[in-house]
Protein backbone atom coordinates (compact mmCIF):
# COMPACT_ATOMS: atom_id res chain seq x y z
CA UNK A 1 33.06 45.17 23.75
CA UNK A 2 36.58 46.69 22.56
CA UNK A 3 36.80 49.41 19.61
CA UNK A 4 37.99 46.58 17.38
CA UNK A 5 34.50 44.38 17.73
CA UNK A 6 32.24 47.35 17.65
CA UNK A 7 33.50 48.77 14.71
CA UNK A 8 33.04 45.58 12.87
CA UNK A 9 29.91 44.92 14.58
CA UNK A 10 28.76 48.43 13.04
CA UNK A 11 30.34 47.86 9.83
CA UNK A 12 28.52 44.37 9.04
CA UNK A 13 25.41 45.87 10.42
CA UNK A 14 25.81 48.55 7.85
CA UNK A 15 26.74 47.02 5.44
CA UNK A 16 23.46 44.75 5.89
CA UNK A 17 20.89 47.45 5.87
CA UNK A 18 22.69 48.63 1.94
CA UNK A 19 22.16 45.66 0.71
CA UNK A 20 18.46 45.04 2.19
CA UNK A 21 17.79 48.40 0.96
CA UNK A 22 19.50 47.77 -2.67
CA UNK A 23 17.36 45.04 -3.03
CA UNK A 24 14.04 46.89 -2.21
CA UNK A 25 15.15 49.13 -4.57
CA UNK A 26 15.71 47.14 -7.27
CA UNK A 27 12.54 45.51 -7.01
CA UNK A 28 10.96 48.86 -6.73
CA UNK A 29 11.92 50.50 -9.51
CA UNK A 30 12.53 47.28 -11.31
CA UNK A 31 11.31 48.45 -15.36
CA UNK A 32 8.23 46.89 -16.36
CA UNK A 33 8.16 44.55 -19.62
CA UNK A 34 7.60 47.07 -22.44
CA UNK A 35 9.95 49.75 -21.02
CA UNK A 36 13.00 46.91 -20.71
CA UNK A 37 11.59 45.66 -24.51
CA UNK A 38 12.07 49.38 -25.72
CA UNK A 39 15.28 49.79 -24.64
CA UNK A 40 17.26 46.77 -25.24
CA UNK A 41 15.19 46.02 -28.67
CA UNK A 42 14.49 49.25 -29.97
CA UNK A 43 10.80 48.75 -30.31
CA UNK A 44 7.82 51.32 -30.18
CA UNK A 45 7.39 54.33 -32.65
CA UNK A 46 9.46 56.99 -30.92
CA UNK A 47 12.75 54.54 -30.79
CA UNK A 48 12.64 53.65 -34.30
CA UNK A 49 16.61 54.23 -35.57
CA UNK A 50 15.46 54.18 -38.88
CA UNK A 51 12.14 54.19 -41.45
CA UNK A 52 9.55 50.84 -42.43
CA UNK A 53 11.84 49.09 -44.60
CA UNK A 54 14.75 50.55 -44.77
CA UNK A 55 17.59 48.02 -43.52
CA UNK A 56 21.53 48.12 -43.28
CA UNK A 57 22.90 45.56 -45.58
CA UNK A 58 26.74 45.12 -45.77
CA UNK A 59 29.01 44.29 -48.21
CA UNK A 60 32.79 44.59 -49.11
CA UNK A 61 34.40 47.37 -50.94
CA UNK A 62 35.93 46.53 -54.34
CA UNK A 63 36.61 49.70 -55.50
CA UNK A 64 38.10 53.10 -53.76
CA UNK A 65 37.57 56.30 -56.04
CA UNK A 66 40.23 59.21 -54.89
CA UNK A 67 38.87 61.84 -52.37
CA UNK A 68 37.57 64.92 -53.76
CA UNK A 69 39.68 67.57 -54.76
CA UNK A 70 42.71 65.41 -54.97
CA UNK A 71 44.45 64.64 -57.85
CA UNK A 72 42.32 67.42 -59.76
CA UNK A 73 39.10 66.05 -59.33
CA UNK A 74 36.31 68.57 -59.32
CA UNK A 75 32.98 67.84 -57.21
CA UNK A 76 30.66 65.63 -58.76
CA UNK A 77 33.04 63.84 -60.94
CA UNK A 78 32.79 60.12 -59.20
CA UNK A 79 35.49 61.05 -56.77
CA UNK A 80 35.25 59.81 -52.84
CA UNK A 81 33.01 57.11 -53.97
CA UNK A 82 33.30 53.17 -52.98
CA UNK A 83 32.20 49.95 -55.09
CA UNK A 84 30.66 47.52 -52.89
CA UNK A 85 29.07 44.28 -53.39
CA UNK A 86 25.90 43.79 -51.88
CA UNK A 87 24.26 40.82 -52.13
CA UNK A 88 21.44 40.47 -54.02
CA UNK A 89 22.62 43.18 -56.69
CA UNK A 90 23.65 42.09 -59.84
CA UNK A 91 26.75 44.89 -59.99
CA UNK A 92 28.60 46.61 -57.56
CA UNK A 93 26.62 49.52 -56.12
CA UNK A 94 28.62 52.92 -55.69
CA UNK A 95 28.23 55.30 -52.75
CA UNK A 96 29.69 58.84 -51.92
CA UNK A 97 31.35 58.78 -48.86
CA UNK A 98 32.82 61.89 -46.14
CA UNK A 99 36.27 62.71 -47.37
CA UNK A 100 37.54 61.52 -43.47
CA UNK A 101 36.50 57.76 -44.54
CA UNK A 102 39.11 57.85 -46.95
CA UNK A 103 41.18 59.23 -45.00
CA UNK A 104 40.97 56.62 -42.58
CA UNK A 105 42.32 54.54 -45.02
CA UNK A 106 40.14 51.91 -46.34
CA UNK A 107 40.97 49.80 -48.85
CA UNK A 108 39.32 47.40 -51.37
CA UNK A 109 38.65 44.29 -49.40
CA UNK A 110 37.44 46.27 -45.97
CA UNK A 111 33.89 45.70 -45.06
CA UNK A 112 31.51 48.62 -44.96
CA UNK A 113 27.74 49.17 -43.81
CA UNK A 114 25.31 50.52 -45.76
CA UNK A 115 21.86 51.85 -45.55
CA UNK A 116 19.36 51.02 -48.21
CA UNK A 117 16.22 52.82 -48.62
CA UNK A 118 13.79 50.87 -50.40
CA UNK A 119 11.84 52.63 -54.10
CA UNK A 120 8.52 54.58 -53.14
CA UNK A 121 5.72 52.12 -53.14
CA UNK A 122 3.98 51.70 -56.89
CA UNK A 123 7.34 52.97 -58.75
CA UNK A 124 9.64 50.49 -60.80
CA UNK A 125 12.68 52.34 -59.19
CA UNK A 126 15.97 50.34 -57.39
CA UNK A 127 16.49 50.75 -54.17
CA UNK A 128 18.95 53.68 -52.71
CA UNK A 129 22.23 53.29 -50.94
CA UNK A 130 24.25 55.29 -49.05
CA UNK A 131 27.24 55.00 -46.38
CA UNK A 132 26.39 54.10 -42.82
CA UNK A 133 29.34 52.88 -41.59
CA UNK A 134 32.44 50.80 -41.48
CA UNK A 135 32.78 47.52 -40.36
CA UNK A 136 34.88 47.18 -37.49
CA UNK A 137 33.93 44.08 -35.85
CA UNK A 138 37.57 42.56 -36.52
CA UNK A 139 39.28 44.80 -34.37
CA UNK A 140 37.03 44.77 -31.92
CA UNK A 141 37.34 41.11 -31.55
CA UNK A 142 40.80 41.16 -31.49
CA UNK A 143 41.62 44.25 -29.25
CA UNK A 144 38.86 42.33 -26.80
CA UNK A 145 40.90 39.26 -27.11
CA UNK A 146 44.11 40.80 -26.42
CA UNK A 147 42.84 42.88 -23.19
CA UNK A 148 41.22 39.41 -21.57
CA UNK A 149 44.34 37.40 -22.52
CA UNK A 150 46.83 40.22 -21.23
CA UNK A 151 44.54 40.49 -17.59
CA UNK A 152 44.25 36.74 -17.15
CA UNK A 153 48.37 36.37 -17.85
CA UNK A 154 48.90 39.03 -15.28
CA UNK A 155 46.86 38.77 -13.07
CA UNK A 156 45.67 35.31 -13.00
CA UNK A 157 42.54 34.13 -11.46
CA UNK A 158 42.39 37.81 -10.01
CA UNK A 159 42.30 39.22 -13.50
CA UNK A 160 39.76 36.42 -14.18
CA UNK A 161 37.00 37.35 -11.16
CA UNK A 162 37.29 40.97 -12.32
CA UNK A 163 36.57 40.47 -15.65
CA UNK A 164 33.28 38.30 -14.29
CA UNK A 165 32.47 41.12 -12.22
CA UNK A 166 32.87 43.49 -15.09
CA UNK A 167 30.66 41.93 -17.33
CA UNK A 168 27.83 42.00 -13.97
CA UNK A 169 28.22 45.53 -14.10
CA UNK A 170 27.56 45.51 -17.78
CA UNK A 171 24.17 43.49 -17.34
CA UNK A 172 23.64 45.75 -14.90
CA UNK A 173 24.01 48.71 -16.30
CA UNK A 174 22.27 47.93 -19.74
CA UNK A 175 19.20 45.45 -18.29
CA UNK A 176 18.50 47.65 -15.37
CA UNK A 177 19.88 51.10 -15.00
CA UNK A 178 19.35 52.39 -18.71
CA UNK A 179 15.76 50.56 -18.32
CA UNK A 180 14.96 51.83 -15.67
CA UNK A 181 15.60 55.36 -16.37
CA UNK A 182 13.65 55.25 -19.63
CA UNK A 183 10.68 54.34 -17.47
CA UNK A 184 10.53 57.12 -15.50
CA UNK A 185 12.46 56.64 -12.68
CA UNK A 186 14.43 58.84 -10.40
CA UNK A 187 18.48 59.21 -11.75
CA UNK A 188 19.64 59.56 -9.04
CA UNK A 189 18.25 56.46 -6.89
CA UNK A 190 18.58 54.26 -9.44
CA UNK A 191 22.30 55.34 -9.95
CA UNK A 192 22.95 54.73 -5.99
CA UNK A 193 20.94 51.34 -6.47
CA UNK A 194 22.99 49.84 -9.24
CA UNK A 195 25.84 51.17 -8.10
CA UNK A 196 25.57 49.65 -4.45
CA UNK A 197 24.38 46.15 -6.38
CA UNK A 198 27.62 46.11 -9.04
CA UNK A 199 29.85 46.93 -6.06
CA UNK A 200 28.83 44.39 -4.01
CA UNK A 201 29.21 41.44 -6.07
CA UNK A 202 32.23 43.04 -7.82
CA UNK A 203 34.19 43.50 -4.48
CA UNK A 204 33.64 40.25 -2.83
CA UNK A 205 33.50 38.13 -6.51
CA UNK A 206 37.19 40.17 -7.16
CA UNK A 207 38.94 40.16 -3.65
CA UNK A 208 37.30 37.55 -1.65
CA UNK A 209 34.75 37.80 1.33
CA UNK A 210 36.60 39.38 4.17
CA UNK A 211 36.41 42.57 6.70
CA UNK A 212 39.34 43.60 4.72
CA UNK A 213 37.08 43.83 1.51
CA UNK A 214 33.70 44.57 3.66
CA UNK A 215 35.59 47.85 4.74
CA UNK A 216 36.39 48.79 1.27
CA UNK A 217 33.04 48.30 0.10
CA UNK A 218 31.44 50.40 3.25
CA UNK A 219 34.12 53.40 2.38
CA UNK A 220 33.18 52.63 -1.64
CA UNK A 221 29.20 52.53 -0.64
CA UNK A 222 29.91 56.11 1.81
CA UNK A 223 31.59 57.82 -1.19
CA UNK A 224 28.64 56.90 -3.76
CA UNK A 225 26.31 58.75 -1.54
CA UNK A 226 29.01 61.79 -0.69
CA UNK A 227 29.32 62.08 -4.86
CA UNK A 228 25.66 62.23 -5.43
CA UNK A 229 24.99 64.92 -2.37
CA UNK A 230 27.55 67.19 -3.90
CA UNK A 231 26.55 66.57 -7.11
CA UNK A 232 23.16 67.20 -6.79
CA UNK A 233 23.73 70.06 -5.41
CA UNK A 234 26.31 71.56 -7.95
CA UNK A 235 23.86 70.65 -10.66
CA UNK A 236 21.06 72.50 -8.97
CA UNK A 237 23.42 75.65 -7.97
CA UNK A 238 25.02 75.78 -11.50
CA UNK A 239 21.52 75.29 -13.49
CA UNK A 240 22.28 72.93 -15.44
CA UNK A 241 19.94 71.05 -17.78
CA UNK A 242 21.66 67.95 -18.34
CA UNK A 243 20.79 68.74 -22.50
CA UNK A 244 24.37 69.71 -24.48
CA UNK A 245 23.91 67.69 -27.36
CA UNK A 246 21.91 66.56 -29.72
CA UNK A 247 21.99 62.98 -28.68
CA UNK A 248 19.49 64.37 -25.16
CA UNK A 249 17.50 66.15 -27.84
CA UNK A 250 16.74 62.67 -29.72
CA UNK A 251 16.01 60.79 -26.44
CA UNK A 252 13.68 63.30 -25.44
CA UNK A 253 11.14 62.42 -28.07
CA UNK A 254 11.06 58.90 -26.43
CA UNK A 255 9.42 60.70 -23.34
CA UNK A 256 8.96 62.73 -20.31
CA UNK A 257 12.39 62.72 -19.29
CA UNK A 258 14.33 64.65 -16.16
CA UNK A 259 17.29 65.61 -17.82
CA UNK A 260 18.97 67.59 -14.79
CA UNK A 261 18.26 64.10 -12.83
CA UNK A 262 19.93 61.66 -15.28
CA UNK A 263 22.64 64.29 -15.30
CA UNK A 264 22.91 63.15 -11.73
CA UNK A 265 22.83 59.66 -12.62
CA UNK A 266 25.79 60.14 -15.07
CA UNK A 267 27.93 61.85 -12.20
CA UNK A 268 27.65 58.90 -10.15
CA UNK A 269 28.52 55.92 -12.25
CA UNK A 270 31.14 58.17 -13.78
CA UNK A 271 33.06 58.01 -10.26
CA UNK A 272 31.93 54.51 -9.60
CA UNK A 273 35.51 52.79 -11.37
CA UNK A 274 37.78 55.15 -9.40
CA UNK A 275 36.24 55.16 -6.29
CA UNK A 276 36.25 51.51 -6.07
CA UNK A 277 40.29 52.01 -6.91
CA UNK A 278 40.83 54.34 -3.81
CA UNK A 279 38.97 52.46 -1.49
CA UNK A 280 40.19 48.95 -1.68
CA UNK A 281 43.65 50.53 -2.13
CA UNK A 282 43.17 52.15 1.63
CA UNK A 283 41.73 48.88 2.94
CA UNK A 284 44.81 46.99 1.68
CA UNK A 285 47.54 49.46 3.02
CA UNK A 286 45.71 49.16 6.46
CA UNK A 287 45.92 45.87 6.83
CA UNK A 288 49.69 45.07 5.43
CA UNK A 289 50.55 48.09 7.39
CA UNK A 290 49.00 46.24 10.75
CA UNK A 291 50.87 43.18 9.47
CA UNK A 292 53.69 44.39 9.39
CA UNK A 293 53.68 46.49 13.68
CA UNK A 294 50.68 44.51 15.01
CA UNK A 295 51.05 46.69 18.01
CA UNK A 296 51.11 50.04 16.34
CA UNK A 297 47.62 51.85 17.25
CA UNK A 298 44.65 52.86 15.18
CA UNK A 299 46.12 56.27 15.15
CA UNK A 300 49.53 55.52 13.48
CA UNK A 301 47.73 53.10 11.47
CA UNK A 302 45.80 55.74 9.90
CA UNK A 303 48.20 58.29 9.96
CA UNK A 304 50.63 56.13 8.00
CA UNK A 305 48.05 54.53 5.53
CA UNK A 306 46.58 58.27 4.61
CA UNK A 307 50.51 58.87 3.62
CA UNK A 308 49.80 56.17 1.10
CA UNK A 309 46.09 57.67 0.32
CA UNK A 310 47.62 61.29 -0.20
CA UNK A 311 49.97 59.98 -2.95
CA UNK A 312 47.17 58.07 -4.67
CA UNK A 313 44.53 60.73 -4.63
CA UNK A 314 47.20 62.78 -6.58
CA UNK A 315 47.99 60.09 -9.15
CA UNK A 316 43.48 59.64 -9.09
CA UNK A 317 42.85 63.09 -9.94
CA UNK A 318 45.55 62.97 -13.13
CA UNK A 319 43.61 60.38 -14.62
CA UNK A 320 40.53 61.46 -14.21
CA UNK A 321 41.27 64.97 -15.55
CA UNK A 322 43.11 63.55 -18.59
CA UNK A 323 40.64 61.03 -19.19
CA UNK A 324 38.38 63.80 -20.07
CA UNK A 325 41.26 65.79 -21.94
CA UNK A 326 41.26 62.74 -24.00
CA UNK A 327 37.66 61.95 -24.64
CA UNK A 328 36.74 65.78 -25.54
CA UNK A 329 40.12 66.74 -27.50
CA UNK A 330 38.21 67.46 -30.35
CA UNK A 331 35.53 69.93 -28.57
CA UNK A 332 39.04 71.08 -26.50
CA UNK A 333 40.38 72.38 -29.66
CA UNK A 334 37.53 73.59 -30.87
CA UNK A 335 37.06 75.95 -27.57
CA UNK A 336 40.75 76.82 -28.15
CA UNK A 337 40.37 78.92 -31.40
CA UNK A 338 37.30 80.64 -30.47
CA UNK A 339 38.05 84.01 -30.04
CA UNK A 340 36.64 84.26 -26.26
CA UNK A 341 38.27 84.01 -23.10
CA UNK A 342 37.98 80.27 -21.68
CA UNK A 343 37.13 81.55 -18.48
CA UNK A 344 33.78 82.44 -20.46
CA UNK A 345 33.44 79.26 -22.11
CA UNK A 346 33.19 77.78 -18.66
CA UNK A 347 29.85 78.72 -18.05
CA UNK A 348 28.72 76.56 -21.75
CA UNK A 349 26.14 73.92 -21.11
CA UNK A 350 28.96 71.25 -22.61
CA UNK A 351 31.56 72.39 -20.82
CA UNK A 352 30.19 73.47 -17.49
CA UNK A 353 28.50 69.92 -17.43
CA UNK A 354 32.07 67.89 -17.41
CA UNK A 355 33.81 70.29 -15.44
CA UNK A 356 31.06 69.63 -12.84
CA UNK A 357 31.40 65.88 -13.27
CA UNK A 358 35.06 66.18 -12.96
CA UNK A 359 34.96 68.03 -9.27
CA UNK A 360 32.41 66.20 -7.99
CA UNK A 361 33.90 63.15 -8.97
CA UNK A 362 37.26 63.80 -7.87
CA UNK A 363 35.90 65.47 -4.66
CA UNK A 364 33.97 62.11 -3.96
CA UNK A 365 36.80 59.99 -4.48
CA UNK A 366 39.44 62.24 -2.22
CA UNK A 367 36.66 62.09 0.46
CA UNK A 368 36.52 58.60 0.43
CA UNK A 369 40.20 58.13 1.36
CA UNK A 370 40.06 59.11 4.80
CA UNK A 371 36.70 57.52 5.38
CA UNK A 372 37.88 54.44 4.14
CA UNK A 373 41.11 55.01 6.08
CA UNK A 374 39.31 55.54 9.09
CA UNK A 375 37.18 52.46 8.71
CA UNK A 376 39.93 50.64 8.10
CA UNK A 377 41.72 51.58 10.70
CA UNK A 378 38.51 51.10 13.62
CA UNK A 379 37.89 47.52 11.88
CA UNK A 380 41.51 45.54 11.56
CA UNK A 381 42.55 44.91 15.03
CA UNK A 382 46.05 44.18 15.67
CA UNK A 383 48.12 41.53 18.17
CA UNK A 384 51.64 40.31 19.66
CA UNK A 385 51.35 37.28 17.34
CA UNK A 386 49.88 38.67 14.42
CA UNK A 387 48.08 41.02 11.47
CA UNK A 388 44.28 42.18 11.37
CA UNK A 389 41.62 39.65 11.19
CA UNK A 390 41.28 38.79 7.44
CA UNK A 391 39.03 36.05 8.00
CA UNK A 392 38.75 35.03 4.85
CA UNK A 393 41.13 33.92 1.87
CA UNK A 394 41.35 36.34 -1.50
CA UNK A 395 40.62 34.31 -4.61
CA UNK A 396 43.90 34.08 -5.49
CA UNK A 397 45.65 30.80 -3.01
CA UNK A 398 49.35 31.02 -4.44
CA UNK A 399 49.17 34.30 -2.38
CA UNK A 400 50.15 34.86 0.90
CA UNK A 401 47.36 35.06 3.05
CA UNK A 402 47.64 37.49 6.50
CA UNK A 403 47.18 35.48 9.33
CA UNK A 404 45.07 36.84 12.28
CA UNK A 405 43.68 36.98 15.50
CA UNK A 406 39.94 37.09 15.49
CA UNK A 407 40.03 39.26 18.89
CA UNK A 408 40.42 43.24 18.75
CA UNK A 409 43.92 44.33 20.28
């Protein structure tokens, strides 16, 4: 048996044994009834988002007072207020708003949420209102709309099996993972379980059943594990406690919890979208580079495909740092006029968390290049009269398909 057949034989084989033991643990930690209930419903005492009988009614805003000191208005003197009509109340009801809502802009017409607290029990009184939110439902609609329309113009049915094998990672994710955890079970298994289960239906539903994919998804599956090594062990060398806002604090009360785990959890699936990136990028460049010298040997294979990796992980670790630029601008700027050194901030519980997320993350994913490469590499085989073995058709059948030898070089 040649290098070609063995590595397949090996990768298959592996593959097999992840997905025999994703199932067992699914079924394992699989949440029971009431723990799934609690989390997806809100039910049971310590989840309750609000008090017995108080609801969220909404209603649209037919009058905008003028912020707060603006225009000369004093505190107290009706100002930052909105009229809304609520149904089931004779006459608009008014509620003080933060200055920032009106900032935002809204405008008589716009929808808002509001939180009514009903009159103490035996009392004549009206029911309380205040501001709970605005309604944004229209936007979200529409910027939904636009992103599915713009993937499926561009990239076809492509575009179309991703978004499918988005939305599996979504049931995932919310009917399982979150579940799951809230019941007690270990972070970080459960992260390596859903992960392995969203990227193997995601892979093969998005780029077709093939060694070319099967390789991606090994190198994807060997990088989940390297992230959660390293970051299990960063989290346990830097002490971290996985609490650095107030958000941990509330879900405490819902139980005994292992924050530092979950922490753990979170650095996983936080690399999951990238790493996927890398690796099927790596798989593809191997096999169009074998296309294109069938001859060539495993070694200039790889050598030539990491060329192509090295450039990526450079563009990879831009986004990921500015991703979290972007997300924590606000705490960014708020570090940036204390008057302390940042290399002292470093060691904050917020801060030290996502700079740990970020190198683990991006170590992970630059790990994963080579291994994939490697893989890669072992697995397409290469002849006089043709590309690696693809074996099977993408999704996608206006494209070009690589044509290929079943038998190793």
């Amino acid at each position: 048996m040649d290098v070609g057949t063995t590595a397949r034989t090996v990768l298959l084989g592996g593959l097999g044994v992840a997905l025999l033991a994703t199932l067992v643990a699914l079924v394992v930690w699989w949440p029971p009834g009431d723990a799934a209930q609690r989390s997806a419903e809100a039910g049971g005492e310590a989840a309750q988002f609000a008090a017995p009988g108080v609801d969220f009614p909404s209603g649209e805003v037919v009058e905008v007072a003028p912020r707060c000191g603006g225009q000369g208005l004093p505190d107290g003197s009706g100002c930052s207020t909105l009229s809304v009509e609520v149904a089931g109340e004779e006459y608009p009801v008014k509620v003080q708003v933060p200055p920032e809502v009106l900032d935002s802009g809204i405008d008589v017409g716009d929808r808002v949420e509001l939180l009514r607290t009903p009159a103490a029990e035996g009392t004549d009184g009206a029911a309380s209102y205040s501001y709970f939110a605005t309604e944004r439902d229209g936007t979200l609609i529409w910027l939904a709309l636009l992103f599915v329309v713009v993937v499926l113009v561009i990239a076809r049915v492509r575009g179309l099996l991703a978004l499918i094998g988005l939305a599996f990672g979504a049931v995932v994710v919310w009917w399982w993972v979150l579940p799951a955890l809230l019941d007690g079970a270990p972070g970080v298994g459960v992260a390596l379980a859903g992960s392995s289960a969203i990227m193997f239906v995601v892979l093969y539903t998005t780029h077709g059943f093939s060694l070319r994919t099967s390789t991606a998804l090994a190198g994807t599956l060997l990088g989940i594990v390297v992230t959660a090594g390293i970051g299990v062990i960063a989290i346990s060398d830097a002490h971290l406690t996985g609490v650095s806002d107030e958000s941990a604090a509330i879900l405490a009360t819902f139980g005994e919890l292992d924050f530092t785990d979950l922490l753990g959890c979170a650095l996983v699936i936080a690399g999951l979208g990238v790493l996927n990136d890398v690796t099927i990028t790596q798989a593809s460049a191997v096999w169009e580079l074998r296309a294109v010298n069938p001859q060539a040997s495993r070694t200039k294979v790889f050598t030539s495909a990491m060329r192509i990796g090295r450039d990526h992980i450079a563009s990879t670790i831009y986004t990921i740092v500015f991703a979290y630029v972007g997300t924590a601008l606000i705490l960014l700027m708020l570090l940036r006029v204390y008057d302390r050194p940042l290399i002292e901030l470093l060691s904050t519980e917020q801060l030290a968390e996502e700079v740990v997320r970020t190198l683990v993350t991006s170590i992970g994913l630059v790990l994963a290049v080579p291994i994939t490469t490697a893989l890669a590499a072992a697995v397409a085989s290469g002849t006089p009269g043709g590309a690696g073995d693809d074996d099977a058709a993408g999704p996608e059948d206006d494209e070009p398909q690589i044509e290929g030898s079943l038998h190793a070089s």
